[in-house]
Protein backbone atom coordinates (compact mmCIF):
# COMPACT_ATOMS: atom_id res chain seq x y z
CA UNK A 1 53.39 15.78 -49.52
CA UNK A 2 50.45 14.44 -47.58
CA UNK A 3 48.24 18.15 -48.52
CA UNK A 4 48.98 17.40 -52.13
CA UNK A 5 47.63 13.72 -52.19
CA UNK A 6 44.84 14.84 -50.23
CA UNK A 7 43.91 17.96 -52.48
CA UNK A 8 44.26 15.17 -55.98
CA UNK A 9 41.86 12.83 -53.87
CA UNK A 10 39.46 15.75 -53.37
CA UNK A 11 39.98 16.64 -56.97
CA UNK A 12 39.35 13.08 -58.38
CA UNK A 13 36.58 12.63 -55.87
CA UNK A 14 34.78 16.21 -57.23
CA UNK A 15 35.60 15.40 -60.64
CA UNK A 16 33.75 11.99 -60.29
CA UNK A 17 30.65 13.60 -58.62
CA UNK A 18 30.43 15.84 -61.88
CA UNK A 19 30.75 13.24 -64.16
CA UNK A 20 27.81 11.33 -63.02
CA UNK A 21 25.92 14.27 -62.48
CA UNK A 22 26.49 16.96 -65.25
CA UNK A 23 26.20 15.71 -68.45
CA UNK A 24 22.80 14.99 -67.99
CA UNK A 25 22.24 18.22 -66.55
CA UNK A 26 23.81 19.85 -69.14
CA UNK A 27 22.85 17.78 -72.14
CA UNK A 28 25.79 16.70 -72.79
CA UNK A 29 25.17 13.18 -72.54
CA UNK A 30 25.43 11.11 -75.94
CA UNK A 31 22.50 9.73 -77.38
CA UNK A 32 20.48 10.97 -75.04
CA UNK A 33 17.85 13.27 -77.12
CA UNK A 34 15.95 16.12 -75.59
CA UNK A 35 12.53 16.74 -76.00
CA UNK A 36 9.48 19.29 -75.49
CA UNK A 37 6.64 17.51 -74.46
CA UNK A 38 2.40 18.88 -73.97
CA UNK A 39 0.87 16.68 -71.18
CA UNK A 40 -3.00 15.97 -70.94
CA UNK A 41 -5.15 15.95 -67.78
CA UNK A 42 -6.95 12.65 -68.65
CA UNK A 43 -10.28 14.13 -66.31
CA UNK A 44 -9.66 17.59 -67.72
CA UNK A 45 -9.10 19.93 -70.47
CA UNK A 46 -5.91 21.10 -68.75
CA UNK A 47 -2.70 20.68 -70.56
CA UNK A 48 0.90 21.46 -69.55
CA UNK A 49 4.37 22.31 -71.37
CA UNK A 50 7.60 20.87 -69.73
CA UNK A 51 10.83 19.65 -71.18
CA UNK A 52 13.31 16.67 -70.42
CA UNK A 53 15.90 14.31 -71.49
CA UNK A 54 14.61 11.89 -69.93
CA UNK A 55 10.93 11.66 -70.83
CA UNK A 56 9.72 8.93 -69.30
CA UNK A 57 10.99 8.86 -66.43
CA UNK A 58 9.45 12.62 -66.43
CA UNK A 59 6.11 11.36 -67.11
CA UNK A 60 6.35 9.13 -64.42
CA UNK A 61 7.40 12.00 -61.89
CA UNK A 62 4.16 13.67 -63.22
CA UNK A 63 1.71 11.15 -62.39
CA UNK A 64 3.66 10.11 -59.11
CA UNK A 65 2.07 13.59 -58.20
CA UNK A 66 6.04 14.60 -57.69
CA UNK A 67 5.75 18.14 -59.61
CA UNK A 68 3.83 20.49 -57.89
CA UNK A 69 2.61 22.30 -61.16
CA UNK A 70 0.71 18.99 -62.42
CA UNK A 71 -0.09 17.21 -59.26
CA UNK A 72 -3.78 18.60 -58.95
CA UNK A 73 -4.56 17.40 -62.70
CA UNK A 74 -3.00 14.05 -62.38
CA UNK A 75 -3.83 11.21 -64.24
CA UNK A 76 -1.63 12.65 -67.10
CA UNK A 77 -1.12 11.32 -70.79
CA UNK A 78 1.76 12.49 -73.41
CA UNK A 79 -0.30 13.80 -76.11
CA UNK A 80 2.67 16.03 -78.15
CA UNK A 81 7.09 15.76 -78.47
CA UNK A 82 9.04 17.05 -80.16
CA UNK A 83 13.16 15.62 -80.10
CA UNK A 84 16.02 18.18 -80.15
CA UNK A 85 19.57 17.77 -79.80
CA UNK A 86 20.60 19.78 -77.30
CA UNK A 87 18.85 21.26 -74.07
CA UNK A 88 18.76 24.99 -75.17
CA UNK A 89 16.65 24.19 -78.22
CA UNK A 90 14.33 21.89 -75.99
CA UNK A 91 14.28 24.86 -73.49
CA UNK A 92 13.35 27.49 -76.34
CA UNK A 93 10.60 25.55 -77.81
CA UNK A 94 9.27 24.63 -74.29
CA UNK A 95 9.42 28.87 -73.62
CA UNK A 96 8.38 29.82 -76.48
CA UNK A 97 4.98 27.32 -76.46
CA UNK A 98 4.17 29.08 -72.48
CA UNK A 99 4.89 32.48 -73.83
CA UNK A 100 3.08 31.67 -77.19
CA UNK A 101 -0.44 30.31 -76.50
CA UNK A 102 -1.67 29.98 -79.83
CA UNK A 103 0.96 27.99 -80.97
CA UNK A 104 0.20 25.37 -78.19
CA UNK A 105 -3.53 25.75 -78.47
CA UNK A 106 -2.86 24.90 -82.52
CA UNK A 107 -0.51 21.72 -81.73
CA UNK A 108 -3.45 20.83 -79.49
CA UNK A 109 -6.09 21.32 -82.14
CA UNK A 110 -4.13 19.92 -85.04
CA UNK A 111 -3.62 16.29 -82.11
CA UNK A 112 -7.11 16.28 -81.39
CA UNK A 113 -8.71 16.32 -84.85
């Protein structure tokens, strides 16, 4: 009797880790838009491509210097987003403007006329 309590505790315990933790993760989490975002190096003509559901407090993490890809251009400025839905169409866009440079280099032109 005692193994099965314990094993439903572990369960519920598990299961309440995952709620907190996945829906975010997975974009599952209502009302909670994704988005593709360009950063700006204020000092530089350096821009970078990154995705979140949580924009700002991604921005912040940017200029905080906590991501290593954007720490050396930091002060940083959104300058582009674009909202989707879900995460996978986020992630797409956010792939296909690395793998596609003249689409980001024409967001970036069209932003800075």
């Amino acid at each position: 009797m005692w193994r099965v309590a314990e094993s439903h505790f572990l369960w519920y315990s598990a299961l309440a880790i995952l709620r907190d933790r996945l829906p975010a993760q997975a974009g599952l989490m209502v009302g909670h838009m994704w988005h593709t975002y360009i950063l700006k190096s204020v000092g530089k003509r350096w821009y970078y491509v990154g995705s979140s559901n949580d924009i700002g407090r991604r921005i912040k993490e940017h200029n905080a210097g906590r991501v290593s890809s954007t720490k050396g251009h930091i002060p940083l400025e959104l300058m582009y987003k674009k909202e989707f839905e879900h995460e996978y169409e986020a992630r797409s866009y956010e792939k296909m403007l690395k793998d596609k440079r003249r689409a980001k280099e024409a967001i970036v032109r069209e932003i800075e006329k």
